[in-house]
PDB file of N, CA and C in Angstrom:
ATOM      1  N   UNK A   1      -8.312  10.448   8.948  1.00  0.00           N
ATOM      2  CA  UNK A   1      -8.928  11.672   9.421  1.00  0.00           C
ATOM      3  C   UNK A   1      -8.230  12.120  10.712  1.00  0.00           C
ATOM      4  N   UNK A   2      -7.864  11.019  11.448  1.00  0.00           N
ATOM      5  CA  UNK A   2      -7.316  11.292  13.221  1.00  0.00           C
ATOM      6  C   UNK A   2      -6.135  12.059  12.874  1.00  0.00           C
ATOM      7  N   UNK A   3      -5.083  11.387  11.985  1.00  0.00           N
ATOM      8  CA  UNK A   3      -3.923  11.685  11.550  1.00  0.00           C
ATOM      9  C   UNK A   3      -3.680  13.164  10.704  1.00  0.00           C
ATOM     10  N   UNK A   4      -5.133  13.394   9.740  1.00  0.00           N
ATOM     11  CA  UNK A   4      -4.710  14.611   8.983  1.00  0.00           C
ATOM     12  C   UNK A   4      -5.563  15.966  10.069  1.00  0.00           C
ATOM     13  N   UNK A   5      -5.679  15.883  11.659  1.00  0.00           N
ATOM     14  CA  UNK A   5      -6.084  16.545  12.422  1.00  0.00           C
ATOM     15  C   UNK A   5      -5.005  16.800  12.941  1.00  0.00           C
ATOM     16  N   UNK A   6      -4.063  15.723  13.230  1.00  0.00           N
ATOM     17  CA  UNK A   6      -2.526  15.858  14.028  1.00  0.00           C
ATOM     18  C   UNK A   6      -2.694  15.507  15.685  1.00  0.00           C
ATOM     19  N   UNK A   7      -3.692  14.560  15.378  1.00  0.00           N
ATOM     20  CA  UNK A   7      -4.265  13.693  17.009  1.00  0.00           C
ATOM     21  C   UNK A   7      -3.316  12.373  16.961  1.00  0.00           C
ATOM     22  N   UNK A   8      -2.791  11.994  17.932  1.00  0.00           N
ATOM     23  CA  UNK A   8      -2.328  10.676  18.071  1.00  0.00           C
ATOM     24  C   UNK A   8      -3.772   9.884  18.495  1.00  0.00           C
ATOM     25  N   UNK A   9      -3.477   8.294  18.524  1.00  0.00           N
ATOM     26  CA  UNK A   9      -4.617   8.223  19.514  1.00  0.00           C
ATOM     27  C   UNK A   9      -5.140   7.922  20.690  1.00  0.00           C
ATOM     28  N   UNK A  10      -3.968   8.099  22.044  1.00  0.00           N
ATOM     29  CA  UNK A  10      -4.554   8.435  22.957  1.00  0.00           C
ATOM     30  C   UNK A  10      -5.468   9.932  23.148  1.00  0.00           C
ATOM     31  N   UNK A  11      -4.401  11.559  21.568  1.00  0.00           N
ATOM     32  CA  UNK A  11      -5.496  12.436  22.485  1.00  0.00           C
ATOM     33  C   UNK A  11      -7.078  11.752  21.575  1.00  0.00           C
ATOM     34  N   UNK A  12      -7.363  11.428  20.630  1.00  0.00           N
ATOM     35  CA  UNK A  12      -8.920  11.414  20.254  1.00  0.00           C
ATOM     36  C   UNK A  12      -9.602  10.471  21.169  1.00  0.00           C
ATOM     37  N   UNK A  13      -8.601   9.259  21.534  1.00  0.00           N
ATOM     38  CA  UNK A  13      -9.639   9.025  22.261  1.00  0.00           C
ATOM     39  C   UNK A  13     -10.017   9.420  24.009  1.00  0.00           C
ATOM     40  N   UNK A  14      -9.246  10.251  24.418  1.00  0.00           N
ATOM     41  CA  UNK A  14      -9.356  11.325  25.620  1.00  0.00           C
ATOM     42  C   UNK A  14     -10.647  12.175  24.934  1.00  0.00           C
ATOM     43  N   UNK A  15     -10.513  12.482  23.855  1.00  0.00           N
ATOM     44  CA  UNK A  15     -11.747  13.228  23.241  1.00  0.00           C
ATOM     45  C   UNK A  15     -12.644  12.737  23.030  1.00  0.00           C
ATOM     46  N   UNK A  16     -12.754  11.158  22.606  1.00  0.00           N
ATOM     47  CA  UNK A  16     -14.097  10.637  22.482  1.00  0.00           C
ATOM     48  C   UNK A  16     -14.725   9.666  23.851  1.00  0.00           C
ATOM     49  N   UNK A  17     -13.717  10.241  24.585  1.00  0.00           N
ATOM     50  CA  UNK A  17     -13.583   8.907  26.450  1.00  0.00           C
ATOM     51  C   UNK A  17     -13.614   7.763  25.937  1.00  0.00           C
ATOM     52  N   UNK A  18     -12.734   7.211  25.434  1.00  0.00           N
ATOM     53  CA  UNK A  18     -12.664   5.959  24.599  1.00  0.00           C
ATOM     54  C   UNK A  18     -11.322   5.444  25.061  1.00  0.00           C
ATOM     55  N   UNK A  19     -10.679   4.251  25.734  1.00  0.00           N
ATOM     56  CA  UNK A  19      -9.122   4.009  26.005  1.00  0.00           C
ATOM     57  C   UNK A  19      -8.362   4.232  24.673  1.00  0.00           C
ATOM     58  N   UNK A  20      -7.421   4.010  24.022  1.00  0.00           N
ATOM     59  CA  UNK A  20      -6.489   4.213  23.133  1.00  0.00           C
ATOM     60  C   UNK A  20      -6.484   2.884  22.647  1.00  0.00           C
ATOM     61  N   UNK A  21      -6.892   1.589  23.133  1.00  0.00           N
ATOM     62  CA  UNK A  21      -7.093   0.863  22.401  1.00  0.00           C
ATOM     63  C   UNK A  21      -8.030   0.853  21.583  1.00  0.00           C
ATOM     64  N   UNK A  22      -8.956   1.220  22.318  1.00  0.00           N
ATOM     65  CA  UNK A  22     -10.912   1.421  21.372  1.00  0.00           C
ATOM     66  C   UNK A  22     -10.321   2.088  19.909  1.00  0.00           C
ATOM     67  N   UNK A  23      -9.651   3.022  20.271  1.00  0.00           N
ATOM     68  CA  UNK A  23      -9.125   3.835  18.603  1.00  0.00           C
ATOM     69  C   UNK A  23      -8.321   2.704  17.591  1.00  0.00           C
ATOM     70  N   UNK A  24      -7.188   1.916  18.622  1.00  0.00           N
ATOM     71  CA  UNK A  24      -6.310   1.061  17.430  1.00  0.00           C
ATOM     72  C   UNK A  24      -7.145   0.368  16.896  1.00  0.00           C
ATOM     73  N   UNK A  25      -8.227  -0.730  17.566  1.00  0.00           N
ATOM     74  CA  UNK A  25      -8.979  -1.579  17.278  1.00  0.00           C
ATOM     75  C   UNK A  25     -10.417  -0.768  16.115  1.00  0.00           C
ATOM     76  N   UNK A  26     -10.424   0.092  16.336  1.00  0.00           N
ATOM     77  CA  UNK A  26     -11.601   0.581  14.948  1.00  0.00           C
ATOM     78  C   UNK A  26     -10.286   1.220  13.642  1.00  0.00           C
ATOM     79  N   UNK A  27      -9.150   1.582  14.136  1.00  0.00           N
ATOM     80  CA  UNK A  27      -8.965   1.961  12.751  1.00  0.00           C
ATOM     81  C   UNK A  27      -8.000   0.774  12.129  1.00  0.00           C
ATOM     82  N   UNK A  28      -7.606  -0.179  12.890  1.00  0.00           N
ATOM     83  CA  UNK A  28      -7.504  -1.472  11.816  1.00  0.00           C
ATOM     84  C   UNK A  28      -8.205  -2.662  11.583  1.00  0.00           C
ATOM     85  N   UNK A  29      -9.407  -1.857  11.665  1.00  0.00           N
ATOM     86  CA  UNK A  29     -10.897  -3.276  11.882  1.00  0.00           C
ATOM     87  C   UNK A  29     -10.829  -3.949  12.235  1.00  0.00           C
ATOM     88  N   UNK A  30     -10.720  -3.946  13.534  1.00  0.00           N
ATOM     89  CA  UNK A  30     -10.898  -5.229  14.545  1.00  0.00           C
ATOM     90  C   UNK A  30     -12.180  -5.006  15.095  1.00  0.00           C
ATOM     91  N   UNK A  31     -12.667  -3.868  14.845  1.00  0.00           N
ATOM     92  CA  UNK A  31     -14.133  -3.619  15.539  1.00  0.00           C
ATOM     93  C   UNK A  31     -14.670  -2.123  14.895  1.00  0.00           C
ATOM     94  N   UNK A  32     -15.891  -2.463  14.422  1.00  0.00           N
ATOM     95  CA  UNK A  32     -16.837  -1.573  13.320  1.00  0.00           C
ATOM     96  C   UNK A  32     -17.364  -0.022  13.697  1.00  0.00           C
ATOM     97  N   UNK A  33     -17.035   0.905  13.565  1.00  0.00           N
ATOM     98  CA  UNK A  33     -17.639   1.676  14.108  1.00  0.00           C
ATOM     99  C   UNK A  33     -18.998   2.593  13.758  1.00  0.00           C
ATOM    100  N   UNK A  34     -20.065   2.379  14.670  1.00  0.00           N
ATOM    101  CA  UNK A  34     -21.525   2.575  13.850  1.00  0.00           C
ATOM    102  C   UNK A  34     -21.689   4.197  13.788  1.00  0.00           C
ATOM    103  N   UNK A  35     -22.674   4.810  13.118  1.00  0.00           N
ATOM    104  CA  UNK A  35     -22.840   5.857  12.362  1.00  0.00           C
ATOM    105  C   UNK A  35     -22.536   7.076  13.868  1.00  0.00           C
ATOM    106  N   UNK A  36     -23.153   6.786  14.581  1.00  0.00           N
ATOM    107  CA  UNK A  36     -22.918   7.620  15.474  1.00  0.00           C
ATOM    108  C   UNK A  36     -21.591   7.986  16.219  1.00  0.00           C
ATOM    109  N   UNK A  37     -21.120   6.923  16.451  1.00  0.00           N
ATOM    110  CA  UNK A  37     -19.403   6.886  16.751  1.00  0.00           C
ATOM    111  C   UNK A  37     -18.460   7.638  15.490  1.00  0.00           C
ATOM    112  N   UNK A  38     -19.144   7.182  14.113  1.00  0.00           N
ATOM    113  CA  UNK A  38     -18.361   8.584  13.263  1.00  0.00           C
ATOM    114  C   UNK A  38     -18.375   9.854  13.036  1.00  0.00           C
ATOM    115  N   UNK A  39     -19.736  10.055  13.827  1.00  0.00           N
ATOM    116  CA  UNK A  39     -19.907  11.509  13.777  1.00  0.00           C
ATOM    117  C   UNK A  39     -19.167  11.888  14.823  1.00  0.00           C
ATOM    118  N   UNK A  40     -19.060  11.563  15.964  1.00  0.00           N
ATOM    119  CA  UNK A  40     -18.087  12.242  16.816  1.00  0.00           C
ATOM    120  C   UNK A  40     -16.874  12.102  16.578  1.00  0.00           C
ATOM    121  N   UNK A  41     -16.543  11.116  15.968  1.00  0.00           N
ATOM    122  CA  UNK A  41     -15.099  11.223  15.928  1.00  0.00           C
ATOM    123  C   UNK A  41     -14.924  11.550  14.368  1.00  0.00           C
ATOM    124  N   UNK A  42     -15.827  12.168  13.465  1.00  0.00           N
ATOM    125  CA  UNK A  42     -15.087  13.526  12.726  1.00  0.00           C
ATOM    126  C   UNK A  42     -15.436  14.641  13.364  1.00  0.00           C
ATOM    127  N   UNK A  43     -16.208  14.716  14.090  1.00  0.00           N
ATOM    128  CA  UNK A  43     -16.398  15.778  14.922  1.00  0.00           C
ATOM    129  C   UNK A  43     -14.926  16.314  15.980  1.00  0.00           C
ATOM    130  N   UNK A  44     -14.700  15.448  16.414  1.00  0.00           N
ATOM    131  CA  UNK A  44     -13.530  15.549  17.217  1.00  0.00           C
ATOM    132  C   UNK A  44     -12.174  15.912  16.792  1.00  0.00           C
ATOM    133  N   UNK A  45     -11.868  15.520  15.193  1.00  0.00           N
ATOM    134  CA  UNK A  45     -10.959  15.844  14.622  1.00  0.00           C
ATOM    135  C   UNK A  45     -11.437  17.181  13.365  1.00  0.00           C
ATOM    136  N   UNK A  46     -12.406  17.638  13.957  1.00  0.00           N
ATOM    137  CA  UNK A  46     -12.717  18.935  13.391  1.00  0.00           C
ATOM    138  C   UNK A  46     -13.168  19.241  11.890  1.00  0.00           C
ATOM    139  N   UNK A  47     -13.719  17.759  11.575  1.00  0.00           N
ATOM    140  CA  UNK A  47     -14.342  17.616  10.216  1.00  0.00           C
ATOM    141  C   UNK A  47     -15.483  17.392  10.364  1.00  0.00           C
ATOM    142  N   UNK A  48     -16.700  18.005   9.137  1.00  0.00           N
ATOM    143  CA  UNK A  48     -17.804  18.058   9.075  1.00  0.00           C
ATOM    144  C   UNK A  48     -18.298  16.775   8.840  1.00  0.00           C
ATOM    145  N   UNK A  49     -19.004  16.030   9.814  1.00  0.00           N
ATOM    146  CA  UNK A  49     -19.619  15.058   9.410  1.00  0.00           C
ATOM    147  C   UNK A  49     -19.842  14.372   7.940  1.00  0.00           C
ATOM    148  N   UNK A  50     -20.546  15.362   7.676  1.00  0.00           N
ATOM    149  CA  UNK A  50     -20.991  15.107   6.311  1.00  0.00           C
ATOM    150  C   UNK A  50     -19.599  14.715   5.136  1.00  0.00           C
ATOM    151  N   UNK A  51     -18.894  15.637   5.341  1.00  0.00           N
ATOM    152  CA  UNK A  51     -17.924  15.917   4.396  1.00  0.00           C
ATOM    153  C   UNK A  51     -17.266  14.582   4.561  1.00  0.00           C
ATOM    154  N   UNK A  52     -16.813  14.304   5.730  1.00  0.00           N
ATOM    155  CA  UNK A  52     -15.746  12.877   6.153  1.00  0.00           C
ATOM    156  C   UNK A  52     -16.924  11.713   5.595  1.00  0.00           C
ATOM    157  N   UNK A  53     -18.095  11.352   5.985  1.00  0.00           N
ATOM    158  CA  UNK A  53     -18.720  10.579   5.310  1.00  0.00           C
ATOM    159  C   UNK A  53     -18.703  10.392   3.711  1.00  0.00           C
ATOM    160  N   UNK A  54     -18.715  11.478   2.899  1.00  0.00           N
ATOM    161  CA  UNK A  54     -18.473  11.743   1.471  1.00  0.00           C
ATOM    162  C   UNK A  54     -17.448  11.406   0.794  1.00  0.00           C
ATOM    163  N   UNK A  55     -16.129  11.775   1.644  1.00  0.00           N
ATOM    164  CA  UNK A  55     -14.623  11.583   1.498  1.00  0.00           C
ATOM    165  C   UNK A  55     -14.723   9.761   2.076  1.00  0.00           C
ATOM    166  N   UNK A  56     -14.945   9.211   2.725  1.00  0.00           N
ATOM    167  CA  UNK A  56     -15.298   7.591   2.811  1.00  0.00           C
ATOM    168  C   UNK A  56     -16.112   7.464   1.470  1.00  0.00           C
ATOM    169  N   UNK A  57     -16.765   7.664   1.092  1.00  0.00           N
ATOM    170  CA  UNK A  57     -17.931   6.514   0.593  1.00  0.00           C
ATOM    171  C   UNK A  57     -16.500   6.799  -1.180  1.00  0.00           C
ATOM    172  N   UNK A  58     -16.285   7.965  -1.296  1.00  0.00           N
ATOM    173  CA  UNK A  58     -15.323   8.010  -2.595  1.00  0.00           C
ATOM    174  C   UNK A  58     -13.871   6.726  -2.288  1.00  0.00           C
ATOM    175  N   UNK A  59     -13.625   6.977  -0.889  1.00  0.00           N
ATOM    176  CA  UNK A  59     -12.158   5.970  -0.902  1.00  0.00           C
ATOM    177  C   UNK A  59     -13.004   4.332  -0.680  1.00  0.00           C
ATOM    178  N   UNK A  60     -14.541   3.651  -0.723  1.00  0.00           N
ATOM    179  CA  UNK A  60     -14.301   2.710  -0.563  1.00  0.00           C
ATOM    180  C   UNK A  60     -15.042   2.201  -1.718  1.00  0.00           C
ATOM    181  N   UNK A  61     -15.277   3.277  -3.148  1.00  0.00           N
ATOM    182  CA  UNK A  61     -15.719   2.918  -4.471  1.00  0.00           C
ATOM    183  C   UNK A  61     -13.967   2.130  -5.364  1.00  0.00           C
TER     184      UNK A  61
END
């Protein structure tokens, strides 16, 4: 999602006040990110909550 916005991830996580590690470490699961942390950060990369949740639950059937 970070990537098809065209965010590296120091800017999302400047957007979510998160260091740039907090981003490497959730997007190669080293650490889980709970429901609320995904809403902002599809929020941040300019996707509808909902929709990015929908588009997950299809890529982890």
């Amino acid at each position: 999602m970070r990537e098809e916005a065209g965010l590296t991830q120091r800017q999302i996580g400047k957007l979510l006040n998160k260091p740039q590690s907090y981003i490497y470490n959730c997007e190669v699961a080293n650490r889980r990110v709970d429901i609320t942390e995904f809403i902002l950060w599809a929020e941040a990369c300019g996707v509808n909550p909902k929709t990015a949740f929908n588009n997950l639950l299809k890529e982890l059937k």
